[in-house]
PDB file of N, CA and C in Angstrom:
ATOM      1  N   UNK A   1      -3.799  80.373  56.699  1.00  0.00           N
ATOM      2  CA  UNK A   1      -2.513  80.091  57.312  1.00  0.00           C
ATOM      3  C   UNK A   1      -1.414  80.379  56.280  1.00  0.00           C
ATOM      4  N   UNK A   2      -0.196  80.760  56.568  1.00  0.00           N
ATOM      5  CA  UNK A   2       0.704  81.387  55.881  1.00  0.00           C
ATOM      6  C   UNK A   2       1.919  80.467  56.042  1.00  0.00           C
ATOM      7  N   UNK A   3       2.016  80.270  54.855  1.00  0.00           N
ATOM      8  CA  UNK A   3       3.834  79.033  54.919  1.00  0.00           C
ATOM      9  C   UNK A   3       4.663  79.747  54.434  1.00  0.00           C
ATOM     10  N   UNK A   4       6.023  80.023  55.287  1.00  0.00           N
ATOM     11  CA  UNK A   4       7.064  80.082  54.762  1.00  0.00           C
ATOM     12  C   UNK A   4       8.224  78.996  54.786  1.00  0.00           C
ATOM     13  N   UNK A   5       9.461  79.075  54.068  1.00  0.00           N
ATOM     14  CA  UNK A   5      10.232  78.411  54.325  1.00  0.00           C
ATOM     15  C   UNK A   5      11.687  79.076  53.434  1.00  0.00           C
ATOM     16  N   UNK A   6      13.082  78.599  54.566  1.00  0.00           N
ATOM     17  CA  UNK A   6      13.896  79.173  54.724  1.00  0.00           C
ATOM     18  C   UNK A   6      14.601  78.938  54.188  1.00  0.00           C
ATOM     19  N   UNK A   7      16.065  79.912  53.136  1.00  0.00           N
ATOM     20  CA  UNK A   7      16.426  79.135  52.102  1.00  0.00           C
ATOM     21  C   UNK A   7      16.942  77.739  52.270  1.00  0.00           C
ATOM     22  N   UNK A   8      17.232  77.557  53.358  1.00  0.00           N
ATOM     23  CA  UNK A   8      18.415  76.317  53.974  1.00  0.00           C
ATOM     24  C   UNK A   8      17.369  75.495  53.249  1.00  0.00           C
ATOM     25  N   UNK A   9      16.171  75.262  53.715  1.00  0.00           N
ATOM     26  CA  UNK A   9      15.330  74.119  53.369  1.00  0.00           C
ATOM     27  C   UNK A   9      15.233  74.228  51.582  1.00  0.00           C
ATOM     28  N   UNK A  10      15.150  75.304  51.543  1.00  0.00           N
ATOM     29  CA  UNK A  10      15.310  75.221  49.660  1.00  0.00           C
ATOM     30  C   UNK A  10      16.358  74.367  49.536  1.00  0.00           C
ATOM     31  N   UNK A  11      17.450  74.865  49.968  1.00  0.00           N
ATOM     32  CA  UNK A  11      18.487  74.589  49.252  1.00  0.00           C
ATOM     33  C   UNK A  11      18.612  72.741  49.504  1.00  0.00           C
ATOM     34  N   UNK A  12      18.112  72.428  51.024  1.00  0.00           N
ATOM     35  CA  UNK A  12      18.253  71.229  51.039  1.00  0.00           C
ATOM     36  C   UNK A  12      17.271  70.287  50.311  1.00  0.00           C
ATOM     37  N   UNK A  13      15.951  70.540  49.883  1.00  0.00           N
ATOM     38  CA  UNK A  13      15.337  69.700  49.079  1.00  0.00           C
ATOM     39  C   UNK A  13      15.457  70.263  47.733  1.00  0.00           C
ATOM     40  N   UNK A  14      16.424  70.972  47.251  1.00  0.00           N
ATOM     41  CA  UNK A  14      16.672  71.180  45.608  1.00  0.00           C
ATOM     42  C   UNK A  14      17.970  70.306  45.019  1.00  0.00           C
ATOM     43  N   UNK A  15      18.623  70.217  46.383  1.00  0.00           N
ATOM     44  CA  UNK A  15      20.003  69.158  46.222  1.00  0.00           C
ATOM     45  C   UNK A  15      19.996  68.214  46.974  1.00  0.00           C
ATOM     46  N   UNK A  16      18.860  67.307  46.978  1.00  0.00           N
ATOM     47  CA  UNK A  16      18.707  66.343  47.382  1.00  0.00           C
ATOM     48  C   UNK A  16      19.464  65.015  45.772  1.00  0.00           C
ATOM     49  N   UNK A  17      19.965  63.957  46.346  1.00  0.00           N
ATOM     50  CA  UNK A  17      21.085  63.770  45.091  1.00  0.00           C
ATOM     51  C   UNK A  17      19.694  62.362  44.323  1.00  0.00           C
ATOM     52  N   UNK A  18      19.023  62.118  44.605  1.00  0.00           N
ATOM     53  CA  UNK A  18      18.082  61.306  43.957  1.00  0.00           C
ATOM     54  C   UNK A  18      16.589  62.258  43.066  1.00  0.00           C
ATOM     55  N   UNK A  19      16.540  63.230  43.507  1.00  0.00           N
ATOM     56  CA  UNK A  19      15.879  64.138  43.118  1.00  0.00           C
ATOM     57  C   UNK A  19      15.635  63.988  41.369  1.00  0.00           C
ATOM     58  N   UNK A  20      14.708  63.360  41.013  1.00  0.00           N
ATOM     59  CA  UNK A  20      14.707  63.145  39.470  1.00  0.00           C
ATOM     60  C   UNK A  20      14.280  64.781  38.950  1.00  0.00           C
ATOM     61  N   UNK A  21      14.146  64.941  37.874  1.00  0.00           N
ATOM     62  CA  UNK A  21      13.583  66.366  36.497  1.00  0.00           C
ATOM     63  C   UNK A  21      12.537  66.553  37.007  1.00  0.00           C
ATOM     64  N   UNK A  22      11.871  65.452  36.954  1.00  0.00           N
ATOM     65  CA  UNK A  22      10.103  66.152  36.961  1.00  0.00           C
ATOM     66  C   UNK A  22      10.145  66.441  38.749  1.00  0.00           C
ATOM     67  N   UNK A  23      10.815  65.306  39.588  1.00  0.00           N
ATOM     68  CA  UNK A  23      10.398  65.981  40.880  1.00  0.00           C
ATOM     69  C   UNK A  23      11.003  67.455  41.320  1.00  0.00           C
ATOM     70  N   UNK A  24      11.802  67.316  40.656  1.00  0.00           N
ATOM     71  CA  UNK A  24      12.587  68.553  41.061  1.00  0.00           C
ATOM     72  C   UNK A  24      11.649  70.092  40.238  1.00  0.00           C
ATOM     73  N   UNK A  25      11.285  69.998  39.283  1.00  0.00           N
ATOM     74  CA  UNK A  25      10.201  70.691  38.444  1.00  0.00           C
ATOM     75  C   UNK A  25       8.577  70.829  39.547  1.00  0.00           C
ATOM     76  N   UNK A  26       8.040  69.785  40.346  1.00  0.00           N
ATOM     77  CA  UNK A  26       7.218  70.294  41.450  1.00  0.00           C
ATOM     78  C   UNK A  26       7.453  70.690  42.099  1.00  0.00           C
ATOM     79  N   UNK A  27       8.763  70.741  42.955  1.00  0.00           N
ATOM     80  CA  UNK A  27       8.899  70.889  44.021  1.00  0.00           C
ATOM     81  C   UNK A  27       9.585  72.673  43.824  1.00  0.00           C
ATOM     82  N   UNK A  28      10.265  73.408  42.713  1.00  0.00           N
ATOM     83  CA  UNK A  28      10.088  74.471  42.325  1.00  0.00           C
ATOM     84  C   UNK A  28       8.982  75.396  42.173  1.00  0.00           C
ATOM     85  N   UNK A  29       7.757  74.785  41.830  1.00  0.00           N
ATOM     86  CA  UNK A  29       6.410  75.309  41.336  1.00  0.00           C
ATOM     87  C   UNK A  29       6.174  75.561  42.963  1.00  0.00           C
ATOM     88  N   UNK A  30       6.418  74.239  43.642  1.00  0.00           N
ATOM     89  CA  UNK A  30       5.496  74.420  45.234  1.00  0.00           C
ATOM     90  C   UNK A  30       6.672  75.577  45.660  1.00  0.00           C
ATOM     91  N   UNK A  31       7.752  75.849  45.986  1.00  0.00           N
ATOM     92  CA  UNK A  31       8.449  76.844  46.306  1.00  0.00           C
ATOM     93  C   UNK A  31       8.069  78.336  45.864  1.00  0.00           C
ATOM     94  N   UNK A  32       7.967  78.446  44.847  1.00  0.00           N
ATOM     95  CA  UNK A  32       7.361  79.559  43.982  1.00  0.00           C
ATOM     96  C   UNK A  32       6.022  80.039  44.821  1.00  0.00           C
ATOM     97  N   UNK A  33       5.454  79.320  45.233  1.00  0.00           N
ATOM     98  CA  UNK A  33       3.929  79.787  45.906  1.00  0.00           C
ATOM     99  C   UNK A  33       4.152  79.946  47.310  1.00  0.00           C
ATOM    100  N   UNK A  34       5.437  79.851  47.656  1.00  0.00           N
ATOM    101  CA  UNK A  34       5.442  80.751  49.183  1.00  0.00           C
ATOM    102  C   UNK A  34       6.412  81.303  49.074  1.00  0.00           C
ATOM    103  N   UNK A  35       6.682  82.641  49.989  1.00  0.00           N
ATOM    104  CA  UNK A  35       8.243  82.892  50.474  1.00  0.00           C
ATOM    105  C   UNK A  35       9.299  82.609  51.030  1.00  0.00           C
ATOM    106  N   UNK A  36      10.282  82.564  50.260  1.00  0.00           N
ATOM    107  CA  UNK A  36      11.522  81.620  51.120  1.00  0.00           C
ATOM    108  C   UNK A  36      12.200  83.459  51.233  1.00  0.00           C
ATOM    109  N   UNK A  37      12.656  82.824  53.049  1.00  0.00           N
ATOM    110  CA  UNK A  37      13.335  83.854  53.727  1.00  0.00           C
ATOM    111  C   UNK A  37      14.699  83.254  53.947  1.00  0.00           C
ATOM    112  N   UNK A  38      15.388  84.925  53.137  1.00  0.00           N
ATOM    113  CA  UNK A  38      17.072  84.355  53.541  1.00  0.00           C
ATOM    114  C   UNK A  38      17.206  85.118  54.368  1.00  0.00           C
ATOM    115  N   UNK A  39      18.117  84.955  54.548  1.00  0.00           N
ATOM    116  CA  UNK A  39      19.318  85.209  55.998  1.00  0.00           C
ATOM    117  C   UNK A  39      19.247  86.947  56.267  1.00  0.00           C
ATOM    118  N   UNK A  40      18.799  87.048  57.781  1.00  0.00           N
ATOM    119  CA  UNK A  40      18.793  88.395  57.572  1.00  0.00           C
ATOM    120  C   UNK A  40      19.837  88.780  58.664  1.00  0.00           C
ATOM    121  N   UNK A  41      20.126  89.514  59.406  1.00  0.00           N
ATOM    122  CA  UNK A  41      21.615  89.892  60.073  1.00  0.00           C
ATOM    123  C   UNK A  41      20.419  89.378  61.605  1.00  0.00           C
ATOM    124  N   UNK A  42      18.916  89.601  61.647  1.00  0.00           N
ATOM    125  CA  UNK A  42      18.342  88.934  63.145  1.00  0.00           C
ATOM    126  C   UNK A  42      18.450  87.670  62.949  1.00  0.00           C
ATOM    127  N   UNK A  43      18.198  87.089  61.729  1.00  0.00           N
ATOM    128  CA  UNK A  43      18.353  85.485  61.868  1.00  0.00           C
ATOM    129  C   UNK A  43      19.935  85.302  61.819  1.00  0.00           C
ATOM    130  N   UNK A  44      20.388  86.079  61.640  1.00  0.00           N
ATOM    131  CA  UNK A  44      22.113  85.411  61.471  1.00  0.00           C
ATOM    132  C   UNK A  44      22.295  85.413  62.922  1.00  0.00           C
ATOM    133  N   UNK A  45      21.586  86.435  63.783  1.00  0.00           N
ATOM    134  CA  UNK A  45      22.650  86.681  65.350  1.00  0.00           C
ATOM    135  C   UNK A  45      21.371  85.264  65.825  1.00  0.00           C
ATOM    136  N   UNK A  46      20.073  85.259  65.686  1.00  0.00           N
ATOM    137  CA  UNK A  46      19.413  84.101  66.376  1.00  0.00           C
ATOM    138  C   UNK A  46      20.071  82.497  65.956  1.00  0.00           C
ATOM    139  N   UNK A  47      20.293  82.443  64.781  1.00  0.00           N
ATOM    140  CA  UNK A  47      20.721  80.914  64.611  1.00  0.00           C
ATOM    141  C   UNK A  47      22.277  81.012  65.252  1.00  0.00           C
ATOM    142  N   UNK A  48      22.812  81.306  65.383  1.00  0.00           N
ATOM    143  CA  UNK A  48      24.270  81.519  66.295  1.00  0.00           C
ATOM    144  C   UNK A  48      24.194  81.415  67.904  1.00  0.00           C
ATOM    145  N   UNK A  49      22.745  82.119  68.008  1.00  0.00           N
ATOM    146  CA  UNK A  49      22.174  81.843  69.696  1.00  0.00           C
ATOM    147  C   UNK A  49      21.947  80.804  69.591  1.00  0.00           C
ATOM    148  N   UNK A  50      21.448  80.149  68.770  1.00  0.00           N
ATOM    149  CA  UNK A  50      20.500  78.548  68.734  1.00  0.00           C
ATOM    150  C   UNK A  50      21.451  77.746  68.857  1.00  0.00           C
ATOM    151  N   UNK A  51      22.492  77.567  68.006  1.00  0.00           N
ATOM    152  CA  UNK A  51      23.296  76.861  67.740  1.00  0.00           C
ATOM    153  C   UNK A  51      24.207  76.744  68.697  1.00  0.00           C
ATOM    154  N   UNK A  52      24.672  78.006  69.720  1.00  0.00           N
ATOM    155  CA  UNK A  52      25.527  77.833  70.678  1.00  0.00           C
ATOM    156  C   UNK A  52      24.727  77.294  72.190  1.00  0.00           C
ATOM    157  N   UNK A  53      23.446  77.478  72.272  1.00  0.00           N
ATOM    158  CA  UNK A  53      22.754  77.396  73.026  1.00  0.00           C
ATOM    159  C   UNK A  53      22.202  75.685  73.207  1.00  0.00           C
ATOM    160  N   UNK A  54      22.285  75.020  71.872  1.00  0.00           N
ATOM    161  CA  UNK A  54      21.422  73.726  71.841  1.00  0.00           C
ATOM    162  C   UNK A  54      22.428  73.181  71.169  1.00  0.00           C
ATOM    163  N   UNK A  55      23.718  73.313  70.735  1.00  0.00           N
ATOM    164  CA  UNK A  55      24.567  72.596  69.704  1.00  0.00           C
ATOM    165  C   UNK A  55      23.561  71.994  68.530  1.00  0.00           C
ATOM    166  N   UNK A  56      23.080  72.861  67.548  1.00  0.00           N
ATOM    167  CA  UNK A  56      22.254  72.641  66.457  1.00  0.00           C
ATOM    168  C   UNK A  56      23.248  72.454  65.143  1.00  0.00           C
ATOM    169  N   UNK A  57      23.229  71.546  64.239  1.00  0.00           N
ATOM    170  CA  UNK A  57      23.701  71.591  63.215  1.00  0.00           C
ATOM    171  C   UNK A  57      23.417  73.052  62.608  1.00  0.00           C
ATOM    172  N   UNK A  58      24.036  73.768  61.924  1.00  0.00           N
ATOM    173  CA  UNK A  58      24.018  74.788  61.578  1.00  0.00           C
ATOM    174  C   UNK A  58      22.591  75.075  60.555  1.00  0.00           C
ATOM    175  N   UNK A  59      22.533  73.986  59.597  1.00  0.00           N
ATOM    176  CA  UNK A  59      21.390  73.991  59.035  1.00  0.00           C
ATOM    177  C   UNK A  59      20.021  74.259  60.009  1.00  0.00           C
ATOM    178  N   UNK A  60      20.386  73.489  61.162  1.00  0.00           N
ATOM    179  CA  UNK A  60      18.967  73.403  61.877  1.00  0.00           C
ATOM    180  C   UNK A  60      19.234  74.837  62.403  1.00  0.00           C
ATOM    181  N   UNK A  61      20.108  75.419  62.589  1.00  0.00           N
ATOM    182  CA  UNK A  61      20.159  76.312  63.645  1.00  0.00           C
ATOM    183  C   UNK A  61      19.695  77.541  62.889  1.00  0.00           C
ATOM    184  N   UNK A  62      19.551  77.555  61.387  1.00  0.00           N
ATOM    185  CA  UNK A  62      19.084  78.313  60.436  1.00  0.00           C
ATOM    186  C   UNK A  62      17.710  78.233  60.671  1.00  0.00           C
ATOM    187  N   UNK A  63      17.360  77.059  59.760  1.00  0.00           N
ATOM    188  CA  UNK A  63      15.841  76.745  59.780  1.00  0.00           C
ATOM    189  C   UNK A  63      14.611  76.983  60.935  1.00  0.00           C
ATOM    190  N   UNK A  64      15.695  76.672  62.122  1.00  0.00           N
ATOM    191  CA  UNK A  64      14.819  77.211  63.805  1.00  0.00           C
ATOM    192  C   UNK A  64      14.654  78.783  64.033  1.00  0.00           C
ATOM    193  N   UNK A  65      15.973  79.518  63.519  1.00  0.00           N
ATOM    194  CA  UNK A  65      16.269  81.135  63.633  1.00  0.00           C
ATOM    195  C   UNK A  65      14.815  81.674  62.870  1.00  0.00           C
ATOM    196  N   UNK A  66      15.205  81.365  61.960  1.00  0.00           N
ATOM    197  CA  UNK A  66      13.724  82.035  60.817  1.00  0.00           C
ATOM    198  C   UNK A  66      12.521  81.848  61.378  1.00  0.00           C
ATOM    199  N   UNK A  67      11.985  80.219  62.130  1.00  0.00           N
ATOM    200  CA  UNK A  67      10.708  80.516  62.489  1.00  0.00           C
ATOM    201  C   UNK A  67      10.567  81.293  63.729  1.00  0.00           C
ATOM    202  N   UNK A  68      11.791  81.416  64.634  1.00  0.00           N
ATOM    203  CA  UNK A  68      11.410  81.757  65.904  1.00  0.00           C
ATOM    204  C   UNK A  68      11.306  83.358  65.383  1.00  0.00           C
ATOM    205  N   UNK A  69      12.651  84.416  64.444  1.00  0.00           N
ATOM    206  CA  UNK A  69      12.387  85.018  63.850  1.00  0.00           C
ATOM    207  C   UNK A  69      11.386  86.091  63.255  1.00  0.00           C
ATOM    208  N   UNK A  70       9.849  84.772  62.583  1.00  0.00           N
ATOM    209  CA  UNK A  70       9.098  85.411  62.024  1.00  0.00           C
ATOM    210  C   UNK A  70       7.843  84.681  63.130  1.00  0.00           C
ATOM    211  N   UNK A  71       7.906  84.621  63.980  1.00  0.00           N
ATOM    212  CA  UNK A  71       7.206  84.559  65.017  1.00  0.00           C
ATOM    213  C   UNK A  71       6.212  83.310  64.470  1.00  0.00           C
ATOM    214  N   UNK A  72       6.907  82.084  63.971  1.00  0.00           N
ATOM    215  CA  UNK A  72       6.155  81.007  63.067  1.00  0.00           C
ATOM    216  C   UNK A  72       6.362  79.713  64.009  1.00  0.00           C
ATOM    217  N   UNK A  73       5.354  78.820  63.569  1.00  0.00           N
ATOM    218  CA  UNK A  73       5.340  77.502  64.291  1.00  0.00           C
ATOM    219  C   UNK A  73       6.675  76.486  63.157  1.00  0.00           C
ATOM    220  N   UNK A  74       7.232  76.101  63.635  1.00  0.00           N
ATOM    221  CA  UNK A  74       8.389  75.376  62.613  1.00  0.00           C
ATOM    222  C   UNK A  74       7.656  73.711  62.709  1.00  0.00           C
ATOM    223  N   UNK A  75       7.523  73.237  61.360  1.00  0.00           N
ATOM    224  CA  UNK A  75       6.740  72.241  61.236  1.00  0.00           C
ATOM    225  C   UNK A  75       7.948  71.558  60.443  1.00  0.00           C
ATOM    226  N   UNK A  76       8.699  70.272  61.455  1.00  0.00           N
ATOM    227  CA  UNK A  76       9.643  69.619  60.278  1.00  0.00           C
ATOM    228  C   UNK A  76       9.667  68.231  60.918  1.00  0.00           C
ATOM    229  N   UNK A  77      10.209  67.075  60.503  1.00  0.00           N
ATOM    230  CA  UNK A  77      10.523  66.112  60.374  1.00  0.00           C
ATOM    231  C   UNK A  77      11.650  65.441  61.097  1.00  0.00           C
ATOM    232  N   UNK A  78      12.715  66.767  61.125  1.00  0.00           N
ATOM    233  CA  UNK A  78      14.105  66.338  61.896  1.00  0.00           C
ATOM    234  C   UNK A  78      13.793  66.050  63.182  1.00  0.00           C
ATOM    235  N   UNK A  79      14.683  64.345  63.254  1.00  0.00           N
ATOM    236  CA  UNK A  79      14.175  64.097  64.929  1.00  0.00           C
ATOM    237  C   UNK A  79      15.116  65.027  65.704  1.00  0.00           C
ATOM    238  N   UNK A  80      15.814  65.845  65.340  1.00  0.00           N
ATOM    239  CA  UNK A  80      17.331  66.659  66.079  1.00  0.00           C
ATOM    240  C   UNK A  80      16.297  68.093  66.339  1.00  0.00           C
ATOM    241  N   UNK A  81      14.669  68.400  66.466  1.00  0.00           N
ATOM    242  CA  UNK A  81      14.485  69.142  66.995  1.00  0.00           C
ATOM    243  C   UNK A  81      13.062  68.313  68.058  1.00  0.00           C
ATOM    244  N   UNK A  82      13.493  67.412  68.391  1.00  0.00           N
ATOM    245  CA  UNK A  82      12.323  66.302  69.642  1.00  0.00           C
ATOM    246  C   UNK A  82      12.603  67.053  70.857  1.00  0.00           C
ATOM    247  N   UNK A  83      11.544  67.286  71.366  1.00  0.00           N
ATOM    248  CA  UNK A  83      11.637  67.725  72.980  1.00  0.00           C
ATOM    249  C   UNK A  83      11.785  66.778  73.908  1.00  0.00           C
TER     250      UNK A  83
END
C-alpha cells in the first residue's frame, strides 16, 4: 500500500505550536519516507470544486483535491469530512 500526503498536511503537523525538537525531528524522518504532493494546477482547479461545492475550509479542500486527484483513499481524523 502506498501513502501519500499533501503539503497542507505537512505544513499543518510541522507548525503545530506544541510540537517539541525531538517530535518534530520524527515526524520529518516519517515525512521523508513518503511523497508529499504539492499543488498541481488539477488539484488547484479540484480543491476550488470541493470547496465551492461542500464549503470546505480551504485546507480541507486541499487535502480532499490530492486524494481524489491521485485516485487515493483519504484517511484523516477531521470530523469536517463525516458523511
Amino acid at each position: 500500500m502506498n501513502f501519500y500526503v499533501s503539503f497542507v498536511t505537512e505544513l499543518e503537523i510541522l507548525s503545530y505550536p506544541s510540537l517539541t525538537p525531538q517530535e518534530e525531528i520524527r515526524l520529518r524522518k516519517l515525512l521523508a519516507e513518503m511523497p508529499v504532493i504539492d499543488a498541481t494546477r488539477e488539484i488547484k482547479d479540484s480543491a476550488i470544486a470541493l470547496r465551492k461545492l461542500y464549503r470546505l475550509k480551504l485546507p480541507d479542500a486541499f487535502i480532499a483535491a490530492t486524494a481524489q486527484t491521485l485516485k487515493a483513499t483519504l484517511i484523516t481524523n477531521d470530523k469536517g469530512f463525516d458523511a
